[in-house]
Protein backbone atom coordinates (compact mmCIF):
# COMPACT_ATOMS: atom_id res chain seq x y z
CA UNK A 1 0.00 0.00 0.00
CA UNK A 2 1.58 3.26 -0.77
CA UNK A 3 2.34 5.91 1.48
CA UNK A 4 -0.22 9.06 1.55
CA UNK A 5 1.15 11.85 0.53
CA UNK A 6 1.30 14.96 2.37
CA UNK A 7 -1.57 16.50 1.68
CA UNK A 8 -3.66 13.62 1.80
CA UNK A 9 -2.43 13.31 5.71
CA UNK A 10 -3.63 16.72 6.27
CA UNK A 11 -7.32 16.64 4.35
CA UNK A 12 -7.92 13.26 7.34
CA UNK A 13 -6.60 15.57 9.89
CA UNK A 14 -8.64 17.95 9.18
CA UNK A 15 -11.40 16.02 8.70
CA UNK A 16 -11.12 14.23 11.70
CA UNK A 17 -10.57 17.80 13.75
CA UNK A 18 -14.32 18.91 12.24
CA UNK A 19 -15.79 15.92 13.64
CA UNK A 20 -13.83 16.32 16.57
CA UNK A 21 -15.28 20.19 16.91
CA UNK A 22 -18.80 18.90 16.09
CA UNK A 23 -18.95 16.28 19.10
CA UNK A 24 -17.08 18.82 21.57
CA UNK A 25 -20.12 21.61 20.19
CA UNK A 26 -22.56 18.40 20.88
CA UNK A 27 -21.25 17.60 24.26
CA UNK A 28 -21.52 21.37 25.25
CA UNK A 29 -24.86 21.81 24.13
CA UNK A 30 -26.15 19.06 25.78
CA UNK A 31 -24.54 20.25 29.13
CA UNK A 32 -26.04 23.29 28.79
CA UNK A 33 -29.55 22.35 28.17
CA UNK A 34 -29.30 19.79 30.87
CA UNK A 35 -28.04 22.93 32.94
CA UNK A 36 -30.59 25.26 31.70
CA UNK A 37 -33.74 22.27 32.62
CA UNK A 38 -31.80 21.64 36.35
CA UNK A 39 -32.02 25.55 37.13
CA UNK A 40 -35.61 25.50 35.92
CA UNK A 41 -36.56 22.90 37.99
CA UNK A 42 -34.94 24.68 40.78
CA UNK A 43 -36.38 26.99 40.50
CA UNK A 44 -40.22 25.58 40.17
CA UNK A 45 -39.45 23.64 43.02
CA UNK A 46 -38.45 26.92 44.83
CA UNK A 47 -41.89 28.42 43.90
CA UNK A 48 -43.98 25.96 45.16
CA UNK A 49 -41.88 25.57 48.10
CA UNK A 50 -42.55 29.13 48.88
CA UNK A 51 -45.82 28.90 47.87
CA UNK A 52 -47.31 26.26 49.78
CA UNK A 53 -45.80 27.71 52.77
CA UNK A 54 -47.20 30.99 52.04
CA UNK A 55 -50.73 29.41 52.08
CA UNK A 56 -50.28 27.38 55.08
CA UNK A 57 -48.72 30.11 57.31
CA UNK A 58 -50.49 33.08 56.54
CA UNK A 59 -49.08 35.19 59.30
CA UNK A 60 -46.07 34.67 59.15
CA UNK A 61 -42.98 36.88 58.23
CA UNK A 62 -42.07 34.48 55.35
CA UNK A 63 -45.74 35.28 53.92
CA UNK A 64 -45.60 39.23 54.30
CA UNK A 65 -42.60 39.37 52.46
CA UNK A 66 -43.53 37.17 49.86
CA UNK A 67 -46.88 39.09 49.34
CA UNK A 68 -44.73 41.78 49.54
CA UNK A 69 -42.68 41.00 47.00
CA UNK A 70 -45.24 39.44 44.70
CA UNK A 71 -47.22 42.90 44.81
CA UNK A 72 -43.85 45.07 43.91
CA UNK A 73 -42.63 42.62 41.35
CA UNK A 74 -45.42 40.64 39.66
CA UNK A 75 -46.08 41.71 36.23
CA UNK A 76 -49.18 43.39 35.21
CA UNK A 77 -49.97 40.48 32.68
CA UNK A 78 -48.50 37.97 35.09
CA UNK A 79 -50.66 39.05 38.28
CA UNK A 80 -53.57 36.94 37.46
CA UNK A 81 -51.21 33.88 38.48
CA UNK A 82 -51.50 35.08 41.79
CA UNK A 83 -54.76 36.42 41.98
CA UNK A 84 -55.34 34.43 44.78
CA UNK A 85 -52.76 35.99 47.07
CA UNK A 86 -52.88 39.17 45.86
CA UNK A 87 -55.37 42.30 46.80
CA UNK A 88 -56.98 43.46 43.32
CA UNK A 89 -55.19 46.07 41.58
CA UNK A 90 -56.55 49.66 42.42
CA UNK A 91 -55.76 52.23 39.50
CA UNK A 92 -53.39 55.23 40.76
CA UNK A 93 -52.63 57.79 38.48
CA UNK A 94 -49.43 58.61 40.15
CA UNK A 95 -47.85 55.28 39.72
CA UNK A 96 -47.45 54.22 43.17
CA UNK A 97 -47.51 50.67 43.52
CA UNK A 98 -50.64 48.54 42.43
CA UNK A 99 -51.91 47.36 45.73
CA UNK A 100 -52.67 49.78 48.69
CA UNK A 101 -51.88 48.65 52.52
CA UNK A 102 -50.69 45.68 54.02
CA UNK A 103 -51.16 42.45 51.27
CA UNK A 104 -51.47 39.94 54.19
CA UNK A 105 -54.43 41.75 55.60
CA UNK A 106 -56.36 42.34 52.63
CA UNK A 107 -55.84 38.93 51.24
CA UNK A 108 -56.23 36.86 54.83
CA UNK A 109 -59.47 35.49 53.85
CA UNK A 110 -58.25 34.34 50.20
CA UNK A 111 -55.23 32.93 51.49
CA UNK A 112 -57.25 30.71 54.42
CA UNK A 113 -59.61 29.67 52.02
CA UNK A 114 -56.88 28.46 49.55
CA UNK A 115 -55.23 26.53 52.09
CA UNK A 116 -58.33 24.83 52.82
């Protein structure tokens, strides 16, 4: 069998470098969507965590701040996911934020009778 020649050598190094890249770009793609699904999952997991606990203990700090945070923070169009913790939104024309008063107090009731 006769030798290859020089630039045969470096057309199957080459080739074998571009399917090299390709499973490295693969492999790192892969890694990152399994990343990017672990975080989200975290993160869900989080939620309802924080949830649940919000509905079971009403009064407590944990579920001030998180009505707290849910009235500063929650997105006009994303408010009616929490509709059930949070007061209704009262228009001001001055910006200020979208609930008026303490959330736990106005939204006691809702909160007992979703934890029931």
């Amino acid at each position: 069998m006769p030798r290859k020649t020089d630039e045969e050598r470096l057309t199957a190094l080459l080739a074998r470098r571009n399917r090299t890249d390709a499973a490295i770009r693969a492999l790192r793609s892969k890694n990152e969507k399994l990343a990017r699904a672990q975080d989200a999952r975290r993160k869900i997991v989080a939620g309802a965590l924080a949830l649940e606990h919000t509905i079971k203990n009403p009064g407590s700090e944990f579920a001030r701040v998180m009505l707290r945070l849910l009235d500063e923070y929650a997105r006009p169009h994303e408010r009616f996911l929490f509709e059930d913790l949070l007061p209704a939104p009262s228009p001001t024309p001055d910006g200020e934020k979208l609930a008026g008063g303490d959330p736990l107090q106005t939204n006691a009731q809702s909160i007992s009778n979703a934890a029931e």
